[in-house]
Protein backbone atom coordinates (compact mmCIF):
# COMPACT_ATOMS: atom_id res chain seq x y z
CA UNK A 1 -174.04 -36.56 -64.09
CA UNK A 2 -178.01 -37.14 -64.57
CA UNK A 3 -177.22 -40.82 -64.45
CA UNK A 4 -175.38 -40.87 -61.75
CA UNK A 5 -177.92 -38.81 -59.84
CA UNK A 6 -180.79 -40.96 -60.98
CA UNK A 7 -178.54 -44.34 -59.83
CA UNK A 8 -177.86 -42.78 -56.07
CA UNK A 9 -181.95 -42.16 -55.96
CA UNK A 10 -182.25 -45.70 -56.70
CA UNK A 11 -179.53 -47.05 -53.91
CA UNK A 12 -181.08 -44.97 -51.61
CA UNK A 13 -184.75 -45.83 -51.89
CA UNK A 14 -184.51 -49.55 -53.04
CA UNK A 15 -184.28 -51.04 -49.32
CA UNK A 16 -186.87 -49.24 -48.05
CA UNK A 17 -189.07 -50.33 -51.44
CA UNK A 18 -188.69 -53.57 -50.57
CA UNK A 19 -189.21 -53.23 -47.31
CA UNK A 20 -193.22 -51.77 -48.03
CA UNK A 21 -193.76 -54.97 -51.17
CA UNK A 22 -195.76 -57.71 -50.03
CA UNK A 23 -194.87 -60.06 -52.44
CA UNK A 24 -192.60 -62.91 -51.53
CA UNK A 25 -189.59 -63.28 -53.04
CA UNK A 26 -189.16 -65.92 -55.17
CA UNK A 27 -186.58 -68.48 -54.28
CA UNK A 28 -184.27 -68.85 -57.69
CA UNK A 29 -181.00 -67.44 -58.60
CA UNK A 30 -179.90 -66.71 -62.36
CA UNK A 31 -178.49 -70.33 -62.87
CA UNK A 32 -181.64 -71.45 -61.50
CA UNK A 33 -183.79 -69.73 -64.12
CA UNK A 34 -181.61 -70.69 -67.06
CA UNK A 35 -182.64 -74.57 -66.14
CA UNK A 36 -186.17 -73.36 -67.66
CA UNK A 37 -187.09 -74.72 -71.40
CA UNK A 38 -184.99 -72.49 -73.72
CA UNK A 39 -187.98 -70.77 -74.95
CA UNK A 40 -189.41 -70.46 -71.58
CA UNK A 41 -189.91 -67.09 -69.62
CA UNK A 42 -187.67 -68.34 -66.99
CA UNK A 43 -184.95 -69.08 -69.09
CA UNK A 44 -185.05 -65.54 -70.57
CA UNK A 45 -185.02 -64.38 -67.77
CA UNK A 46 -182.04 -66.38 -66.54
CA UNK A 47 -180.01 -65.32 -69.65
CA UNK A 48 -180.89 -61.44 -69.12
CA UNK A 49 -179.52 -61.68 -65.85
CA UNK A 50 -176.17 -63.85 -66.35
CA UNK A 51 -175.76 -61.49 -69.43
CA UNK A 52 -175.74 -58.33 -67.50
CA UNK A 53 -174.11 -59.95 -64.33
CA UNK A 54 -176.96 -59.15 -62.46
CA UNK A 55 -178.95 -61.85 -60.05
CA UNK A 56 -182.72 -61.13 -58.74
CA UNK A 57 -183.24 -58.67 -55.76
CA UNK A 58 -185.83 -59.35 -53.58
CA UNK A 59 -189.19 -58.89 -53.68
CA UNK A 60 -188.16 -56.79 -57.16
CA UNK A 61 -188.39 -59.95 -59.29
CA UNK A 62 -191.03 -58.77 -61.64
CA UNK A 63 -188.94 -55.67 -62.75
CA UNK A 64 -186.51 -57.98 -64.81
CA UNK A 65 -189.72 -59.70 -66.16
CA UNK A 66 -190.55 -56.32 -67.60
CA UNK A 67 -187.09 -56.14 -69.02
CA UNK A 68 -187.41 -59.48 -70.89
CA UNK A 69 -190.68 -59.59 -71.83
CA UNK A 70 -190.12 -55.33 -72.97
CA UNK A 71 -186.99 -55.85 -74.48
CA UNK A 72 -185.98 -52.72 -72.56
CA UNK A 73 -182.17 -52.46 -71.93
CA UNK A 74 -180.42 -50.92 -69.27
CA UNK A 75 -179.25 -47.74 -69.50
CA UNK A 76 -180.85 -45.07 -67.05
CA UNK A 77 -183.12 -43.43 -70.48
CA UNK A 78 -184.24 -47.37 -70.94
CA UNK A 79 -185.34 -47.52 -67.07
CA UNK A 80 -187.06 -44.54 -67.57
CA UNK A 81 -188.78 -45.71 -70.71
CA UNK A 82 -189.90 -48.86 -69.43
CA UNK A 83 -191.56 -46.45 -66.12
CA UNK A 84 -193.45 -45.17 -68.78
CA UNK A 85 -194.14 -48.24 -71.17
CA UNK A 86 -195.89 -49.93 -67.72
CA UNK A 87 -197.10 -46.17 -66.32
CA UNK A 88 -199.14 -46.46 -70.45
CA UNK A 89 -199.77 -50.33 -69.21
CA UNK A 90 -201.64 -49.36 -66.38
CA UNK A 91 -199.45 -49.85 -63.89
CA UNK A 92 -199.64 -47.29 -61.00
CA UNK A 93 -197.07 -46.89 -57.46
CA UNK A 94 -195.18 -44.01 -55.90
CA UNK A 95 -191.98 -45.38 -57.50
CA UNK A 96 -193.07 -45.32 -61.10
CA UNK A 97 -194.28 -41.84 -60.73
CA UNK A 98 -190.82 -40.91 -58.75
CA UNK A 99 -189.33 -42.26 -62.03
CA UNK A 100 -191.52 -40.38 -64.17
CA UNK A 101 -191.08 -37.09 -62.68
CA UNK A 102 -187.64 -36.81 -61.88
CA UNK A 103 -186.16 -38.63 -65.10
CA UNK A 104 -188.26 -36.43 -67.38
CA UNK A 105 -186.95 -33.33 -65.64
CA UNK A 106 -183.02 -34.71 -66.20
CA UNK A 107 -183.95 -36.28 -69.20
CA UNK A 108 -185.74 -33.97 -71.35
CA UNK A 109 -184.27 -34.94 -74.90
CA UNK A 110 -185.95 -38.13 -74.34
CA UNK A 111 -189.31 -37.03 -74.50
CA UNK A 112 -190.26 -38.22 -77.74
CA UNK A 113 -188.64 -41.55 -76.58
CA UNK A 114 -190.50 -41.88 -73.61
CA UNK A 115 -193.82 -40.83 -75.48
CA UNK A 116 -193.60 -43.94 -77.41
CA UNK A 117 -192.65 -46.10 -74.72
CA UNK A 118 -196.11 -45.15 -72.85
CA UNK A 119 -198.09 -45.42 -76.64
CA UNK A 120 -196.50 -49.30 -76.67
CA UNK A 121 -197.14 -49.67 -73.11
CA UNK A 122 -200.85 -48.58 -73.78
CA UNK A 123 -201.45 -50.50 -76.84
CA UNK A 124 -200.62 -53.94 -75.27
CA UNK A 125 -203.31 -55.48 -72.79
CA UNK A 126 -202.75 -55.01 -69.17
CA UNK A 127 -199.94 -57.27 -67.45
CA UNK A 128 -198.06 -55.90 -65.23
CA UNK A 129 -199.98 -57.44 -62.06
CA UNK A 130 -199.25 -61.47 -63.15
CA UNK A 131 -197.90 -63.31 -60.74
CA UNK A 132 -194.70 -63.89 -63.40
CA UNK A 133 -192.92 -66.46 -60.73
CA UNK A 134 -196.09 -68.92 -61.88
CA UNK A 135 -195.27 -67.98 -65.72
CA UNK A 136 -191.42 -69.09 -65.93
CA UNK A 137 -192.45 -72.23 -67.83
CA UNK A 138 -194.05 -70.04 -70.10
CA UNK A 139 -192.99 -69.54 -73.70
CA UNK A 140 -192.44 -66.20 -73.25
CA UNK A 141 -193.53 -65.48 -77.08
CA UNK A 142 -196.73 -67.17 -75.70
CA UNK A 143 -196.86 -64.38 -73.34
CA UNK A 144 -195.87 -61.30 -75.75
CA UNK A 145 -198.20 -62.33 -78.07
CA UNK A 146 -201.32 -62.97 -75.65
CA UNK A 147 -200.55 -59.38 -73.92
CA UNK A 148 -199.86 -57.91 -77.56
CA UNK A 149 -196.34 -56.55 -76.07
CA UNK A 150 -194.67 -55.77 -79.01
């Protein structure tokens, strides 16, 4: 039931989200990305999305980076997590802390979880403001291991 409350949140709130981004959306689909180098960023990213029949939304590109470059799955406690991983990052919006708040109130056995998530996310360097659309070509252990994301 906390799931499914959690997922209804996000239907409802993601149009108007993307609505207030000001980044452009970037202009690939999942077949697209998987045309990348096989060690690249963008073909990792490709693969993440084919694997969980997912393609890009709009203007939300960079929260499937986070997944890849993370390795955070993609069950409602993982979304949480990786709130917290990029909250410990640095990262700061009205969404993450809508995350934060609500999915430690209907997720309170994950605490200890979620702790760790925002120790990881505080231990790497900084990274969740790249511009990841000019990274796809990236090997994307380049990137974990430059931004010490474990």
């Amino acid at each position: 039931m906390r799931a499914v409350t959690l997922e209804k949140l996000y239907d409802w709130s993601v149009k108007p989200y993307q609505y207030f981004k000001k980044n452009e959306a970037w202009q690939y689909n999942a077949e697209d990305l998987q045309n990348y180098p096989i060690n690249s960023l963008g073909y990792h990213m490709g693969k993440f999305l084919t694997t969980h029949s997912f393609q890009l939304q709009e203007k939300l590109e960079s929260h499937d980076v986070f997944h890849v470059l993370t390795n955070t799955g993609i069950t409602v406690p993982d979304e949480i997590s990786m709130q917290f991983y990029l909250f410990g990052n640095g990262k700061r919006s009205f969404y993450l802390f809508t995350v934060i708040c609500i999915g430690s109130m209907l997720y309170p056995d994950y605490w200890r979880y979620f702790k760790s998530k925002y120790t990881s996310g505080k231990s790497a360097l900084p990274f969740h403001q790249l511009d990841f659309q000019k990274l796809l070509h990236q090997p994307i252990e380049r990137i974990r291991s430059t931004f010490l994301i474990p």
